[in-house]
Protein backbone atom coordinates (compact mmCIF):
# COMPACT_ATOMS: atom_id res chain seq x y z
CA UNK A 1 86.77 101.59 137.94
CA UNK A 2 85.62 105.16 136.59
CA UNK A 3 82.45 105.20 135.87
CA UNK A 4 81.42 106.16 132.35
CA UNK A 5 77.51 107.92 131.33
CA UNK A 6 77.36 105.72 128.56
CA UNK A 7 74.31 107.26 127.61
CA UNK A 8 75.51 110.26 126.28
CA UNK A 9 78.25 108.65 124.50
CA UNK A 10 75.75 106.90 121.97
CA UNK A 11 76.74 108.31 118.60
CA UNK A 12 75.59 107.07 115.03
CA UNK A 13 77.93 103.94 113.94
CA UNK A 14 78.89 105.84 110.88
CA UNK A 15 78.93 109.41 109.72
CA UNK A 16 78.85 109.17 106.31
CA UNK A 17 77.74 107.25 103.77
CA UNK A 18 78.11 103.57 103.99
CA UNK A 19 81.71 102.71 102.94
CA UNK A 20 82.89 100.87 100.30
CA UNK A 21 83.58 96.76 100.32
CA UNK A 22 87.04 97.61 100.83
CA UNK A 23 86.60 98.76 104.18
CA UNK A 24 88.06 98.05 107.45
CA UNK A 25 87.68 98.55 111.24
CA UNK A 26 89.66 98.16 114.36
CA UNK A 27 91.35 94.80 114.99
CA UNK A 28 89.70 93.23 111.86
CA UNK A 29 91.79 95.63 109.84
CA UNK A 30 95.65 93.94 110.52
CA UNK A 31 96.67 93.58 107.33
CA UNK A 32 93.74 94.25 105.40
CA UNK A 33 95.69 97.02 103.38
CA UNK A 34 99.52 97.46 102.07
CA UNK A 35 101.42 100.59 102.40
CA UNK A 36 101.62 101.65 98.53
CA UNK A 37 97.39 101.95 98.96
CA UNK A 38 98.43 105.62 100.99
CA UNK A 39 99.59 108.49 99.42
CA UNK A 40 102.98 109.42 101.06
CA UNK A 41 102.76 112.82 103.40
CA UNK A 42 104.91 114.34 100.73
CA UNK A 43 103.04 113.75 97.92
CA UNK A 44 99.91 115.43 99.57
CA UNK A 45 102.46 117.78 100.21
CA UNK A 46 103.41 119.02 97.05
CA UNK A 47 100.01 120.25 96.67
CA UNK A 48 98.98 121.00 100.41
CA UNK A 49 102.13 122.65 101.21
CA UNK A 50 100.99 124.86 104.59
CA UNK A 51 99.24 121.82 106.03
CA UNK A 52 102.39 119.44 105.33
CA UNK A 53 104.67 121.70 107.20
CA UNK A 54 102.22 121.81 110.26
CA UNK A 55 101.95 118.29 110.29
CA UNK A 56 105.44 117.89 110.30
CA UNK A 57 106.12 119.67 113.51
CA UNK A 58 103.11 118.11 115.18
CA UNK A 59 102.94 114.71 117.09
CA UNK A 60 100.50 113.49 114.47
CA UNK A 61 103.69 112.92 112.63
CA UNK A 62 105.93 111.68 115.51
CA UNK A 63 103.42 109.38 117.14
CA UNK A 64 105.30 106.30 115.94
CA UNK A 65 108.62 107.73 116.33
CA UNK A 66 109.56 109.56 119.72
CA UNK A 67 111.26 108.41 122.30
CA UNK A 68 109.35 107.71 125.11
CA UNK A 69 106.16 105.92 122.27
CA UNK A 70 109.63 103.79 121.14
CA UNK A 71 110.61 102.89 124.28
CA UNK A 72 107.51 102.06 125.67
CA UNK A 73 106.32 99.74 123.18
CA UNK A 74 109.55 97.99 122.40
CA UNK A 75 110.61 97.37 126.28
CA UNK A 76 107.16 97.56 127.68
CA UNK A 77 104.74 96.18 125.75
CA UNK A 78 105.50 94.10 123.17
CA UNK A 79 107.40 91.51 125.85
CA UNK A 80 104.48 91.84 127.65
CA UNK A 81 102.37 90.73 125.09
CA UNK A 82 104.41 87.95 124.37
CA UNK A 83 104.12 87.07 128.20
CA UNK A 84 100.61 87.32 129.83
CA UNK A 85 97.80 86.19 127.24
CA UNK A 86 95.30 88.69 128.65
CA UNK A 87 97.04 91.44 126.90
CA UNK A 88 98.62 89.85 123.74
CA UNK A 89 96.53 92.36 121.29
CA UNK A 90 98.78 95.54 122.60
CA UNK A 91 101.40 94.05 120.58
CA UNK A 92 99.37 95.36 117.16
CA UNK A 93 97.06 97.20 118.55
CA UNK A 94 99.41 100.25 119.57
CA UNK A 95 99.94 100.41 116.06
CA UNK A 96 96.17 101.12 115.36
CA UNK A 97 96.73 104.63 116.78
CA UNK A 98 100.50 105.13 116.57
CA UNK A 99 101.04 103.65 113.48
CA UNK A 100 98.31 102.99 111.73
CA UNK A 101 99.56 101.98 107.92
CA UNK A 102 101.85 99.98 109.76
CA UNK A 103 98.63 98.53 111.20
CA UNK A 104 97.12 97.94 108.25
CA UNK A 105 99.80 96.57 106.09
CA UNK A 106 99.74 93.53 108.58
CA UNK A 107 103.58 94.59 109.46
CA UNK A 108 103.46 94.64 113.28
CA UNK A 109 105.93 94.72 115.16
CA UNK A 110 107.07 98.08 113.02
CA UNK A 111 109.79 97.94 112.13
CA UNK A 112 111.84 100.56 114.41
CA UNK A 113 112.46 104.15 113.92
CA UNK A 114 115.55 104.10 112.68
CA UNK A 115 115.03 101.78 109.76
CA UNK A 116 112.84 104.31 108.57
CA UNK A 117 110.00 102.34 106.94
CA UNK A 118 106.86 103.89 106.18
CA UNK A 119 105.64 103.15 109.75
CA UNK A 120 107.48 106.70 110.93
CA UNK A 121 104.59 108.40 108.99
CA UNK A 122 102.99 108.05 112.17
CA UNK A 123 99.30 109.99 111.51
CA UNK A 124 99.88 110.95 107.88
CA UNK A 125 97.69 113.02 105.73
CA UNK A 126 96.00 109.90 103.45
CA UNK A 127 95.20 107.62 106.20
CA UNK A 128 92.87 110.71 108.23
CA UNK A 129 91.54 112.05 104.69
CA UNK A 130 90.02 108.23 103.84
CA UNK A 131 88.63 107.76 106.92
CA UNK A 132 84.43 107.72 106.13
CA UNK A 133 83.57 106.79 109.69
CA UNK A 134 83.63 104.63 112.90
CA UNK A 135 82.24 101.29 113.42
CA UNK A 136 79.68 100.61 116.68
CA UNK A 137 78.04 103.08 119.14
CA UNK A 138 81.51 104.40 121.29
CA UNK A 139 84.64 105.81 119.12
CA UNK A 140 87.50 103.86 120.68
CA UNK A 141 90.43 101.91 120.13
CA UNK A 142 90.92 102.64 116.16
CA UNK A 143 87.57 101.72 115.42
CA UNK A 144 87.92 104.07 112.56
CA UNK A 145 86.93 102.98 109.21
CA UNK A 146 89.70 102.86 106.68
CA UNK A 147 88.84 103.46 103.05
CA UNK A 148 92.10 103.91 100.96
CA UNK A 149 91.68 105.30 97.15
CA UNK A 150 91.22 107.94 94.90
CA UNK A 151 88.21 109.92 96.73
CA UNK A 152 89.80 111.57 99.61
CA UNK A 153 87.33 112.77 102.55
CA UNK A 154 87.42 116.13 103.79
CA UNK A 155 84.94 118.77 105.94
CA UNK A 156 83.41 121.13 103.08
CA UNK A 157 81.34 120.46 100.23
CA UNK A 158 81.40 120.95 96.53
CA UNK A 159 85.55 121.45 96.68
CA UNK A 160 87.24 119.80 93.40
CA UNK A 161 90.96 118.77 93.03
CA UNK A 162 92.76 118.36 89.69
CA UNK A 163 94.96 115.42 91.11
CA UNK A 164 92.03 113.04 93.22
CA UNK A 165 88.73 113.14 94.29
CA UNK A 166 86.97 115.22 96.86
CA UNK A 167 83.71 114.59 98.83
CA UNK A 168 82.01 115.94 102.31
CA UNK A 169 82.39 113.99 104.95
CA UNK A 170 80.21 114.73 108.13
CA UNK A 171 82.26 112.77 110.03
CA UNK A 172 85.44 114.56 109.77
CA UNK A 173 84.15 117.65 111.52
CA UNK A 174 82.92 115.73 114.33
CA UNK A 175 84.65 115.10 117.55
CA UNK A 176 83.99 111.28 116.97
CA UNK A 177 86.84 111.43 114.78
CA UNK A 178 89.18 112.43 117.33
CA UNK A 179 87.42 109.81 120.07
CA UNK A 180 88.64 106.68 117.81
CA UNK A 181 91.97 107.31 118.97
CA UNK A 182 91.45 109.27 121.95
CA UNK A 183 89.74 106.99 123.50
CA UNK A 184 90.96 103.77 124.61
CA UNK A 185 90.15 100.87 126.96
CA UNK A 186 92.70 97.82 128.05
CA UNK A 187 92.37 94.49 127.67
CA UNK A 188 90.56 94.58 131.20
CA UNK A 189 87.70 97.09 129.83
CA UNK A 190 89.26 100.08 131.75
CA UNK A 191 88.77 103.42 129.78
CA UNK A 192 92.73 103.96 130.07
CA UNK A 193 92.54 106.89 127.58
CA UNK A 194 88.93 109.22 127.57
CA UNK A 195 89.63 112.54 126.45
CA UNK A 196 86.73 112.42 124.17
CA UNK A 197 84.75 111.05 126.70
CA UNK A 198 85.94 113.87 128.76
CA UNK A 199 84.76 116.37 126.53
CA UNK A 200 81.66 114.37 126.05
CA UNK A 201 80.26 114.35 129.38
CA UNK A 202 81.39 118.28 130.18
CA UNK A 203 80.40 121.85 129.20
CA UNK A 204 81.93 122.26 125.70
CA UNK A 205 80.51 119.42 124.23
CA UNK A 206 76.86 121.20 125.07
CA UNK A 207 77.38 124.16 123.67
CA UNK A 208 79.27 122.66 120.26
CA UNK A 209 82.60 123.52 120.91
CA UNK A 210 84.42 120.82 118.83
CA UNK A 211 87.99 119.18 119.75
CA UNK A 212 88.71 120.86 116.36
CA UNK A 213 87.97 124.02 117.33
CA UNK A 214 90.81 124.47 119.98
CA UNK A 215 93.31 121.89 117.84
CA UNK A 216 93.03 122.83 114.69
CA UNK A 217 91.59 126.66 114.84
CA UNK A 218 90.34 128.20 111.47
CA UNK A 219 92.59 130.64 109.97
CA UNK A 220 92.37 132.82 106.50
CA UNK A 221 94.40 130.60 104.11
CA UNK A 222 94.28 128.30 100.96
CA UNK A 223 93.77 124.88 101.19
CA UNK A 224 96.21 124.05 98.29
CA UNK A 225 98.61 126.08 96.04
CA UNK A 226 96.05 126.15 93.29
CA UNK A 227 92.73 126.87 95.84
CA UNK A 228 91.06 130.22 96.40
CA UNK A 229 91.76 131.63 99.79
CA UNK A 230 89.17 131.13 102.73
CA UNK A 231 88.68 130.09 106.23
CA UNK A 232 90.75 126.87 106.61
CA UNK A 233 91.50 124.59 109.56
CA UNK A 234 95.14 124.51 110.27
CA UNK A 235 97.17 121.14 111.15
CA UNK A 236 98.68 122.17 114.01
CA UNK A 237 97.16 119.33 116.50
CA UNK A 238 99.23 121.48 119.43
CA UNK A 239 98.35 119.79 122.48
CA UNK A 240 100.15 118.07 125.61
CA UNK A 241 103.67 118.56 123.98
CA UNK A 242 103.40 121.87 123.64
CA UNK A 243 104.62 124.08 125.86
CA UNK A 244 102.35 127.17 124.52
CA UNK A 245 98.95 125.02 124.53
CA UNK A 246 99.83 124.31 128.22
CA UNK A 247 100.89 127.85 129.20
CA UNK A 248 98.25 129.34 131.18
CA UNK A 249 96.08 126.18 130.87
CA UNK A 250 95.01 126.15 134.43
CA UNK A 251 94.69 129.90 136.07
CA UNK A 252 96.00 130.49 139.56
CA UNK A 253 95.15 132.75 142.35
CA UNK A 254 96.39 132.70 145.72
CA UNK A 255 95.71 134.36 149.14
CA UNK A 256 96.81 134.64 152.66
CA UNK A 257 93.81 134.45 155.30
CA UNK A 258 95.14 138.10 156.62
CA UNK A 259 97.87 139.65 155.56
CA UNK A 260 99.85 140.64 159.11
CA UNK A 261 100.55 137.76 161.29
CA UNK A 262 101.67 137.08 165.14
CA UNK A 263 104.90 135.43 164.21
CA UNK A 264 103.80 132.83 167.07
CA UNK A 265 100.96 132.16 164.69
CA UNK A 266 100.26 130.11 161.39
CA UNK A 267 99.55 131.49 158.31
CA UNK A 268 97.04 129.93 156.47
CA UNK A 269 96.88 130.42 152.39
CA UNK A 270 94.22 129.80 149.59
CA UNK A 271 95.11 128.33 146.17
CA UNK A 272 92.47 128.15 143.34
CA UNK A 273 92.84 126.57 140.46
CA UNK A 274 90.62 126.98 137.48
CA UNK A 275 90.97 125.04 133.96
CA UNK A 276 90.17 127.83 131.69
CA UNK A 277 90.94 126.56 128.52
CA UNK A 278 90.89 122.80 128.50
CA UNK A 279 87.19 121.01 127.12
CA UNK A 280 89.18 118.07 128.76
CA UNK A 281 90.16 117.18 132.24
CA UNK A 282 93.84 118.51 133.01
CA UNK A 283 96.05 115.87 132.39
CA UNK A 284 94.35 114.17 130.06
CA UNK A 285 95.33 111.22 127.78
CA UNK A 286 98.02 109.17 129.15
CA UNK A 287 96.93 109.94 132.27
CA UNK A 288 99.10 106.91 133.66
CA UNK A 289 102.48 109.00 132.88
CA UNK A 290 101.92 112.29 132.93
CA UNK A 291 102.40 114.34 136.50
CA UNK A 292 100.72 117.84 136.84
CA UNK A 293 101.69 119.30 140.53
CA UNK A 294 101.44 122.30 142.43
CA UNK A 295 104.27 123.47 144.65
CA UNK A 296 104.53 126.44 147.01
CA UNK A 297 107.24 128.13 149.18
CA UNK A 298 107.47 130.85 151.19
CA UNK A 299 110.67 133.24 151.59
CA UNK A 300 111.20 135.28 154.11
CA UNK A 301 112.71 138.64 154.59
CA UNK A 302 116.17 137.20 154.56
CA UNK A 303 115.91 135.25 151.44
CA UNK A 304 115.87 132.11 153.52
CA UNK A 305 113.18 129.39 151.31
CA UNK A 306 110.40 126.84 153.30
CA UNK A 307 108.96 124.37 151.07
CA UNK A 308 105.02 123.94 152.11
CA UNK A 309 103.41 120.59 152.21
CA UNK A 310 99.79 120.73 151.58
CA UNK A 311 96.88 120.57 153.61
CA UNK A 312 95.19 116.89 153.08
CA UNK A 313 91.07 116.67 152.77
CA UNK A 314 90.44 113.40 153.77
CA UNK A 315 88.73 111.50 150.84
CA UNK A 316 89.45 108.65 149.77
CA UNK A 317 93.05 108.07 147.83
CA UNK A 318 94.02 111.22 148.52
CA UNK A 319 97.60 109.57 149.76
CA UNK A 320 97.99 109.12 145.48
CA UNK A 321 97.17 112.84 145.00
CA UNK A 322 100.43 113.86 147.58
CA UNK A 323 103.41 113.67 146.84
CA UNK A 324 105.96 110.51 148.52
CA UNK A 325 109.09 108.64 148.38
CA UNK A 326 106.79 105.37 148.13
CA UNK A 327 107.76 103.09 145.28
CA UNK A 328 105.78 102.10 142.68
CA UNK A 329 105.40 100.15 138.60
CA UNK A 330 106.57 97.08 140.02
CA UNK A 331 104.64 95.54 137.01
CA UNK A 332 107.33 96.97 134.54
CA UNK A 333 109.25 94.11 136.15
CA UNK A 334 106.93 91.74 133.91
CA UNK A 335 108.10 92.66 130.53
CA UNK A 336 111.79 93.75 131.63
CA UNK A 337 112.41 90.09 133.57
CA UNK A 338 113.12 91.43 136.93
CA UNK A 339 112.09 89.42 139.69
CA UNK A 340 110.60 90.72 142.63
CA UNK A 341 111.01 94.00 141.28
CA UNK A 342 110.65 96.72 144.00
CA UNK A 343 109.82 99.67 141.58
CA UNK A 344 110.84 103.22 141.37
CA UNK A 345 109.99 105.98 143.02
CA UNK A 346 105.93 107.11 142.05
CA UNK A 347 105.88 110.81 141.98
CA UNK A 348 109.86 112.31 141.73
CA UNK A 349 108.58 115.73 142.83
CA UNK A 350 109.10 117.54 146.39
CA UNK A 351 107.26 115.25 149.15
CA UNK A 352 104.09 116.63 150.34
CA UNK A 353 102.99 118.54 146.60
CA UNK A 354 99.47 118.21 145.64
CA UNK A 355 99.41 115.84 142.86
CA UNK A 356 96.44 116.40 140.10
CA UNK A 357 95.93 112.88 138.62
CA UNK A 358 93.98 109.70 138.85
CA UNK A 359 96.21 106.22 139.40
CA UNK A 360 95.99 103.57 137.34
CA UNK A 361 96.06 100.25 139.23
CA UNK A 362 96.80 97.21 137.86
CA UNK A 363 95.37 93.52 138.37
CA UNK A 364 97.33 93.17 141.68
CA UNK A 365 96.30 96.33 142.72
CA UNK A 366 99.39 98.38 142.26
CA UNK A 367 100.01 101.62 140.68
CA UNK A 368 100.99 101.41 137.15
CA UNK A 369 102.30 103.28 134.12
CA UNK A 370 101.67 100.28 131.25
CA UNK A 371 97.90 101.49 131.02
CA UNK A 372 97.52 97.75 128.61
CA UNK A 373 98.14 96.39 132.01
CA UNK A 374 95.62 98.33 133.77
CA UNK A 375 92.66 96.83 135.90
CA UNK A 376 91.02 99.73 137.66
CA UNK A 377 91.66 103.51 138.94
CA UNK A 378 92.17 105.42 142.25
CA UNK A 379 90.47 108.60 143.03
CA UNK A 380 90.28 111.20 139.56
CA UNK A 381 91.78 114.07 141.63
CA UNK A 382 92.26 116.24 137.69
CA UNK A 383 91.16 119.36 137.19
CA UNK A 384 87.55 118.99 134.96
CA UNK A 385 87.15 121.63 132.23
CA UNK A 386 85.55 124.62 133.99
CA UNK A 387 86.34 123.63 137.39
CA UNK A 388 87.94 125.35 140.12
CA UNK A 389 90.06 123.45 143.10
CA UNK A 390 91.00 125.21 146.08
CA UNK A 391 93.92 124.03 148.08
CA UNK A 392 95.13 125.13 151.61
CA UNK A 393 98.43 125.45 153.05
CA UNK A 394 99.16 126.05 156.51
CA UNK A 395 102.94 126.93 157.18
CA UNK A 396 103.80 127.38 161.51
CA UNK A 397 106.76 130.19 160.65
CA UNK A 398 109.96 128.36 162.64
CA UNK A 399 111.90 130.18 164.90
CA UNK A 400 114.42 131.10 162.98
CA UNK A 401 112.37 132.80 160.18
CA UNK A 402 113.11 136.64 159.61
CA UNK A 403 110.55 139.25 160.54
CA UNK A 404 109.16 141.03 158.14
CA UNK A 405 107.29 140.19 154.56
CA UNK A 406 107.32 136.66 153.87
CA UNK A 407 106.52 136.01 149.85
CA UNK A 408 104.86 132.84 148.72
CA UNK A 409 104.84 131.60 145.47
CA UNK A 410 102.86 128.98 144.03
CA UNK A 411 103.43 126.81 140.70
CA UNK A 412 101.94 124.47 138.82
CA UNK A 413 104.41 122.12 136.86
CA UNK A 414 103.85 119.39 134.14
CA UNK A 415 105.50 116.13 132.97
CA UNK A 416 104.76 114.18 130.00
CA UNK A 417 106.39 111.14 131.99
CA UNK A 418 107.01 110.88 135.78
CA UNK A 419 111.18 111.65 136.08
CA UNK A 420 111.87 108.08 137.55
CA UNK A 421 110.30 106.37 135.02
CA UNK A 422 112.26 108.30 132.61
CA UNK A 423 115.11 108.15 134.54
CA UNK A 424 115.00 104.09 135.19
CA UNK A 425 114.06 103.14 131.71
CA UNK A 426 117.07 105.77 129.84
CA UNK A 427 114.08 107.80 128.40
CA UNK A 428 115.92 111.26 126.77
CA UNK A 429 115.21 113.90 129.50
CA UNK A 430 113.37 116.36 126.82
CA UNK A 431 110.28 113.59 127.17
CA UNK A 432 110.07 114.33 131.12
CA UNK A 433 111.28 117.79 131.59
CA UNK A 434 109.87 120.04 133.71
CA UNK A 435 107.04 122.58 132.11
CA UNK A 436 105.33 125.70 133.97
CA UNK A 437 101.71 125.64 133.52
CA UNK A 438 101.31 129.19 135.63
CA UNK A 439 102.08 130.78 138.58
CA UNK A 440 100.75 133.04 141.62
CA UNK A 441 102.27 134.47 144.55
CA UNK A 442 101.24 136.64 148.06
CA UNK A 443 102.68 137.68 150.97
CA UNK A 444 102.20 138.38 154.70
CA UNK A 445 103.63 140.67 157.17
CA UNK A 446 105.24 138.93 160.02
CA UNK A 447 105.56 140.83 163.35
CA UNK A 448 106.46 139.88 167.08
């Protein structure tokens, strides 16, 4: 299992002032509040207009309702649940983070997407602004303290509202806030989802660079219709699902070891990879489904392409961190009632790619994808925030390449969800397509 500094993860157990009576924390608040005690996001809306539309076209608002999240819970996890004991809580609990009013309102299973019920608010705009703090020492797995009413929390003091009430809240500018949700730990006390954690035990979090700062960057702007302009944070949350928060993400270089080459010779090239903007390891999240791969060719000066496997180091899983035709996620076969299920295929990418991504393994020690279901980890071959990996490919030119300048090119590609998985399980292909992070090339000179 990884292993966590829980020592630097101590944080107060609330924020804020103590909350009210009324309040309620992780699994001990199913049910403890209905729907009509949130403001709808379009009431908060009509006042908070710039913020509404940003949270509309963020996942904060589609966390409940997009394809893969509806999938996955309906033919993954909640038959699971109802199946294997040990993990019976996922059948709510998702709800804590996905759906949260939903959560509380005691109506779990949600109902689904297209009954549109107030569970397709996802992340709305009332539940964050009445949140006064976390309960226990580690934010994790909606441990978030719900406090539903007129006084709505937010990050500045001595604001005032003509339509509720308004009062500073530590908490909220905290990266805490984001770690009740962002971090998460199965049934079998893996961390499954750290990306505060991440940022906890890494360079941003020492010199106060916030979650916050990089998801929700401060602009010029009014608040509200009726507010004064200033420096507000805008609710753009832009993160894994979009395509411009992951462009340029990593940085890539590459380089030959010399640049003219005794076609009887290999040529040996250099890759380096450096997370430049991440305070998180690269991917991050749900680490179980998301693919982030590096892939070179070479083509010489005949336009003829060679596909370059890449040079293994020897630790230990490293076989998880290159790309096969193994199978793997037999343990989907638990909740979808296939016997002796044989899996799909684990990566889906060109054989031989280095793979940046740590496996999640589940109680029989195979690699899975339902992270509810998940027991332990491989090797954590991401890309830490500020850190640089250097890969090596050697490539023995065949005898039938072309003399003459050979150009590689190297890119790194991201999926939110592996393509078999997607492919297997009907997902819609816009939740596994195929995003460039960057790309670098070089070339040699080949001569006889």
């Amino acid at each position: 299992m990884k292993r966590i500094a829980l020592s630097i993860l101590l944080a107060p157990a609330l924020l804020a002032a103590p909350a009210p009576v009324e309040a309620a924390s992780g699994g001990a608040a199913l049910g403890a509040h209905p729907y009509d005690s949130y403001e709808t996001p379009e009431a908060c809306g009509s006042c908070h207009t710039d913020f509404y539309e940003q949270w509309r076209q963020a996942m904060m608002s589609q966390c409940y309702t997009h394809h893969w999240d509806e999938i996955e819970y309906f033919r993954l996890a909640v038959p699971h649940a109802e199946k294997d004991e040990k993990v019976a809580e996922v059948k709510a609990g998702c709800n804590g983070c996905h759906a949260p009013l939903s959560f509380l309102a005691g109506d779990v299973p949600p109902p689904r997407p297209e009954e549109n019920s107030r569970a397709n608010e996802s992340v709305s705009c009332d539940f964050c602004h009445t949140i006064a703090g976390f309960e226990g020492e580690i934010p994790y797995n909606f441990n978030w303290i719900s406090t539903p009413g007129a006084k709505k929390f937010g990050p500045k003091p001595g604001l005032e509202s003509p339509v509720h009430e308004t009062e500073e809240n530590e908490f909220m500018r905290s990266a805490e806030f984001c770690g009740t949700c962002h971090n998460e730990m199965s049934p079998y006390g893996a961390w499954v989802k750290a990306t505060h954690i991440e940022w906890k035990e890494g360079p941003y979090s020492e010199e106060g660079v916030l979650c916050r700062h990089c998801h929700m960057p401060a602009a010029r702007g009014k608040s509200a219709v009726m507010a004064e302009e200033g420096w507000v944070a805008q609710h753009l949350f832009h993160g894994a699902h979009d395509p411009g928060k992951l462009a340029g993400a990593v940085e890539i270089r590459m380089h030959p070891e010399t640049r003219e080459v005794d076609v009887r010779d290999a040529v040996v090239l250099k890759v380096q990879l450096f997370n430049a903007k991440a305070g998180h390891k690269i991917p991050t999240g749900s680490v179980e489904d998301r693919i982030v791969w590096l892939h070179v060719e070479a083509v010489d000066a005949k336009g003829k392409i060679y596909h370059l496997p890449v040079d293994p180091k020897g630790f230990d899983g490293e076989e998880y961190t290159i790309a096969s035709d193994v199978l793997a996620y037999q343990d989907m076969g638990i909740p979808l009632e296939i016997r002796n299920f044989k899996g799909v295929p684990r990566d889906g990418i060109p054989v031989g790619d280095r793979i940046f991504r740590m496996p999640y393994f589940d109680p029989q020690g195979r690699m899975t994808i339902q992270q509810w279901n998940t027991k332990s980890f491989g090797a954590d071959y991401r890309i830490g925030p500020r850190e640089t990996k250097i890969e090596t490919f050697t490539w023995e030119p065949p005898e039938t390449v072309a003399l003459g300048k050979v150009t590689f090119r190297a890119v790194l590609n991201y999926q939110k969800l592996v393509g078999p998985v997607a492919e297997f399980l009907d997902v819609p292909p816009e939740e596994s397509e195929v995003v460039l992070i960057n790309h670098a090339s070089t070339w040699v000179e080949l001569y006889d």
